[in-house]
Protein backbone atom coordinates (compact mmCIF):
# COMPACT_ATOMS: atom_id res chain seq x y z
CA UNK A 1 -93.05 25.87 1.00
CA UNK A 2 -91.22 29.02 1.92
CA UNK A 3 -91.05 31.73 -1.09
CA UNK A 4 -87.69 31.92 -0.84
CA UNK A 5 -87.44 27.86 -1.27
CA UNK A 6 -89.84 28.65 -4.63
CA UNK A 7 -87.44 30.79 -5.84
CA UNK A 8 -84.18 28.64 -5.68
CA UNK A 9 -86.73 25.82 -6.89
CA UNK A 10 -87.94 28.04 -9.71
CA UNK A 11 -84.27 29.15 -10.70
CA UNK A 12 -82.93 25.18 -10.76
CA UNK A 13 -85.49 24.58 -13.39
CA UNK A 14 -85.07 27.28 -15.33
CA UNK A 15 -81.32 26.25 -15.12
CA UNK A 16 -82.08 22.40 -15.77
CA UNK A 17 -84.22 22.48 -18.52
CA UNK A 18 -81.68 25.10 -20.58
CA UNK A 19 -78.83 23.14 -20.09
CA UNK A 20 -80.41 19.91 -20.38
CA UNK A 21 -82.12 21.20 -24.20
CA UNK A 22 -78.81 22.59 -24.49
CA UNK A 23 -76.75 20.12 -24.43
CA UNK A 24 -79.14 17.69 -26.09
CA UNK A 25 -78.96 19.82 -29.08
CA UNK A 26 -75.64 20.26 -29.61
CA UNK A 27 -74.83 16.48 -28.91
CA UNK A 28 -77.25 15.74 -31.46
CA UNK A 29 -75.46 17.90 -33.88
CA UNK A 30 -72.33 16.48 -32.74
CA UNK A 31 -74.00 12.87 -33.60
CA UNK A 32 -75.65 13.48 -37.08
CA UNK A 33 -73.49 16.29 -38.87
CA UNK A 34 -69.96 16.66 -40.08
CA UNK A 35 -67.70 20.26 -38.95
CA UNK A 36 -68.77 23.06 -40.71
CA UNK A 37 -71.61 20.85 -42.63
CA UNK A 38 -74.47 22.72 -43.54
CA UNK A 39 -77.82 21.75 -43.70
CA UNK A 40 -80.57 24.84 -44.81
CA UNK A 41 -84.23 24.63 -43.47
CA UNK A 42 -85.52 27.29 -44.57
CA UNK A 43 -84.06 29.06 -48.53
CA UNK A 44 -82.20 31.84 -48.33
CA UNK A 45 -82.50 32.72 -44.70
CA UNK A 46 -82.36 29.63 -42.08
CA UNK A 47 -79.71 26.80 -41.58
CA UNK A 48 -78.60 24.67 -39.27
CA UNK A 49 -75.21 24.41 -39.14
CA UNK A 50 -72.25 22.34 -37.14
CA UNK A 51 -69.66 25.07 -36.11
CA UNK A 52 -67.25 24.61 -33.79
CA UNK A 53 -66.56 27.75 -31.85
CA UNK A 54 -62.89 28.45 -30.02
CA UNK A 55 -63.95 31.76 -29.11
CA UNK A 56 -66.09 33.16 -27.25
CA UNK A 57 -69.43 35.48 -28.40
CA UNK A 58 -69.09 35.79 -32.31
CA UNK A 59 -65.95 33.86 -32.04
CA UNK A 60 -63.92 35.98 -30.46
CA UNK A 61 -60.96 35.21 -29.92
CA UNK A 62 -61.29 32.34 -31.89
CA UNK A 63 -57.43 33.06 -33.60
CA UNK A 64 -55.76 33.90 -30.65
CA UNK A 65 -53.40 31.04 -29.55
CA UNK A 66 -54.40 27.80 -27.60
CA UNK A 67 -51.83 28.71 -24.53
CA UNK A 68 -54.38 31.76 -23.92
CA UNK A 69 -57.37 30.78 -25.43
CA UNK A 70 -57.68 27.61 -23.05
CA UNK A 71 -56.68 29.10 -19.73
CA UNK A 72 -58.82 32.42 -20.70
CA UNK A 73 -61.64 30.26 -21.52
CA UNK A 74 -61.84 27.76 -18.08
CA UNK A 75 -60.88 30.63 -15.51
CA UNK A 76 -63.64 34.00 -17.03
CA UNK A 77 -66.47 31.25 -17.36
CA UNK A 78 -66.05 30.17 -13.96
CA UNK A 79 -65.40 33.99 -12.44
CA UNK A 80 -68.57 35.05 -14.61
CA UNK A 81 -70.59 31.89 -13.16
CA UNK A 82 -69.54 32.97 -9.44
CA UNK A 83 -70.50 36.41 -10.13
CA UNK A 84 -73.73 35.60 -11.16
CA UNK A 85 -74.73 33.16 -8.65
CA UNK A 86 -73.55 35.62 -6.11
CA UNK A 87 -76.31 38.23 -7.74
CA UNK A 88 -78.35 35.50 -7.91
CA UNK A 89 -78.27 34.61 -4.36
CA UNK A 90 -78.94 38.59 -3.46
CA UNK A 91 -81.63 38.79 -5.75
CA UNK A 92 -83.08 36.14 -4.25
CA UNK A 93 -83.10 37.61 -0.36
CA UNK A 94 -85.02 40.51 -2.02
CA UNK A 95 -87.89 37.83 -2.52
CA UNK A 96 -90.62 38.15 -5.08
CA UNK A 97 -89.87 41.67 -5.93
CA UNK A 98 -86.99 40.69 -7.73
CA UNK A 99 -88.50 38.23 -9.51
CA UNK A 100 -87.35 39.34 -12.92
CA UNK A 101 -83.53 39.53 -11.75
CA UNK A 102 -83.91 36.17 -10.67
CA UNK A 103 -84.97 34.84 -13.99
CA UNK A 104 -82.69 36.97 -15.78
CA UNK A 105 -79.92 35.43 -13.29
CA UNK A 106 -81.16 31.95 -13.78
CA UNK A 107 -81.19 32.29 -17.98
CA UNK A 108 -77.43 33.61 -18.21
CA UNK A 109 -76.16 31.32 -15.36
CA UNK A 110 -78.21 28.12 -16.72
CA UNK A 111 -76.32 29.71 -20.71
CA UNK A 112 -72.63 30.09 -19.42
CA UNK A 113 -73.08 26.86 -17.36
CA UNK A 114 -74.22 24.95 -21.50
CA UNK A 115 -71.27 26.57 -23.20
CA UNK A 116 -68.77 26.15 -20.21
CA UNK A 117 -69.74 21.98 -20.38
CA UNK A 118 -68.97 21.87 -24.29
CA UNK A 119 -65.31 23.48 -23.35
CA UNK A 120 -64.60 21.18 -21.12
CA UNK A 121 -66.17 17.90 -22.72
CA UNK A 122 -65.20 19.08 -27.06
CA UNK A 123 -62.52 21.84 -26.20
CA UNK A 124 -64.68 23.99 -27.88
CA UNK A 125 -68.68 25.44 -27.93
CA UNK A 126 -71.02 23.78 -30.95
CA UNK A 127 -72.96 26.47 -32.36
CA UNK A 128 -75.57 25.72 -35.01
CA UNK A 129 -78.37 27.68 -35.77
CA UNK A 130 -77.85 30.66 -38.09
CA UNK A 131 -79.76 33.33 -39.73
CA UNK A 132 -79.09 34.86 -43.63
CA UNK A 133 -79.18 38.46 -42.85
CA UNK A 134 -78.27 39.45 -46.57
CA UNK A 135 -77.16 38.16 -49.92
CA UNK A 136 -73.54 38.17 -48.23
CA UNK A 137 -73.65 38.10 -45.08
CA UNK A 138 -74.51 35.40 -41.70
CA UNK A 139 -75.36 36.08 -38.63
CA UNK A 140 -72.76 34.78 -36.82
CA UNK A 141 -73.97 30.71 -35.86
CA UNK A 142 -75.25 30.37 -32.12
CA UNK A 143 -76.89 27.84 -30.14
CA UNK A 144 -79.54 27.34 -27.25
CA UNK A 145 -77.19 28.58 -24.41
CA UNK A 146 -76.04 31.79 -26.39
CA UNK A 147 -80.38 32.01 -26.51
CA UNK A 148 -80.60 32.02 -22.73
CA UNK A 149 -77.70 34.31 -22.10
CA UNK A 150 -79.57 36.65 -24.74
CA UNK A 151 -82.96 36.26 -23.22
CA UNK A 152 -81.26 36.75 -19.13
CA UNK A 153 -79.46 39.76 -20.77
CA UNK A 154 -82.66 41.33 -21.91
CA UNK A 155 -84.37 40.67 -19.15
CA UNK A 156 -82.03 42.24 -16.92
CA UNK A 157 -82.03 45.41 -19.74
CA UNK A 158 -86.57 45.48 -19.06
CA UNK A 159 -85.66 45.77 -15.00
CA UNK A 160 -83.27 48.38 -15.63
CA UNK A 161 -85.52 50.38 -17.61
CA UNK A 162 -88.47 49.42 -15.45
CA UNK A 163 -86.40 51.19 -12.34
CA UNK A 164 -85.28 54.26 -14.33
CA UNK A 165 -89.03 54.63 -14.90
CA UNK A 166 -89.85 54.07 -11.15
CA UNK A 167 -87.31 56.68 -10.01
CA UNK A 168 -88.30 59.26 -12.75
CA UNK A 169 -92.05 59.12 -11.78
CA UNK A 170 -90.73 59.25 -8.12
CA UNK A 171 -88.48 62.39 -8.84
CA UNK A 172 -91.50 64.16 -10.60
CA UNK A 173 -93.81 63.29 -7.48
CA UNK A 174 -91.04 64.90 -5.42
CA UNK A 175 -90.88 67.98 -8.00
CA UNK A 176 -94.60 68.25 -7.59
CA UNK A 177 -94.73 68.11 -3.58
CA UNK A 178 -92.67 70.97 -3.78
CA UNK A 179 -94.78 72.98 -5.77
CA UNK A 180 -97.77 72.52 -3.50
């Protein structure tokens, strides 16, 4: 198998297997729990939760009206989606040296791709896992999608950093040559 066939196969997986546990767990929520029931796991600092979300990230725009909200929220997903696949697909003629991208690529595509299904099948995104940070105050309730798009995000953030290294280490190499 070509590496570039290993890639695409490696990036479908990564893809399948988030949106499949995805949307397994919210349907299961959607199944077993009432809105906005609450069910704590863990005393004072984890609960799982059945919120529905009409916003985006932290609910926002959550308020703003439904003649927006539900054009805003079909047309961005799908814009974002292209955009990433696009990067995806360049990432991808690099070959294995842009291995990370690629999984970072695959983790927020395979994320938006969970939360765009629940807008179009619910109208809105189930989010249910959520964190006490304080006496008063929640972190705001997520899900497995919002994990992925988290985890390709930081990803993405460790290649950054990892090429502002490279190119500092190359500039001082340079700096030195110059010297001698």
């Amino acid at each position: 198998m070509q590496k570039r066939n290993k890639l695409i196969l490696i990036s479908v997986i990564i893809v399948l297997i988030v949106v499949i546990l995805d949307q397994i767990t919210k349907h299961m929520i959607y199944l077993n729990m009432f809105p906005y029931e609450v069910r704590p796991i863990i005393d004072d600092l984890f609960s799982i939760v059945y919120a529905k979300n009409n916003g985006s990230a932290f609910s926002f725009l959550h308020s703003a009206p439904e003649w927006f909200r539900k054009p805003f929220f079909f047309i961005v997903p799908l814009a974002a989606m292209g955009l990433v696949f696009y990067l995806l697909k360049n990432a991808m003629k690099k070959g294995q040296e842009n291995m990370l991208q690629i999984f970072a690529f695959s983790f927020v595509m395979a994320g938006a791709l969970g939360n765009f299904i629940n807008r179009l099948t619910y109208g809105f995104v189930i989010d249910f896992l959520q964190f006490k940070i304080t006496p008063t105050y929640y972190w705001p309730s997520f899900n497995v999608a919002d994990i992925s798009i988290t985890i390709g995000v930081g990803l993405l953030l460790v290649e950054m950093l990892s090429i502002e290294k490279k190119r500092k280490q190359e500039n001082k190499k340079r700096k030195t040559a110059k010297k001698a």
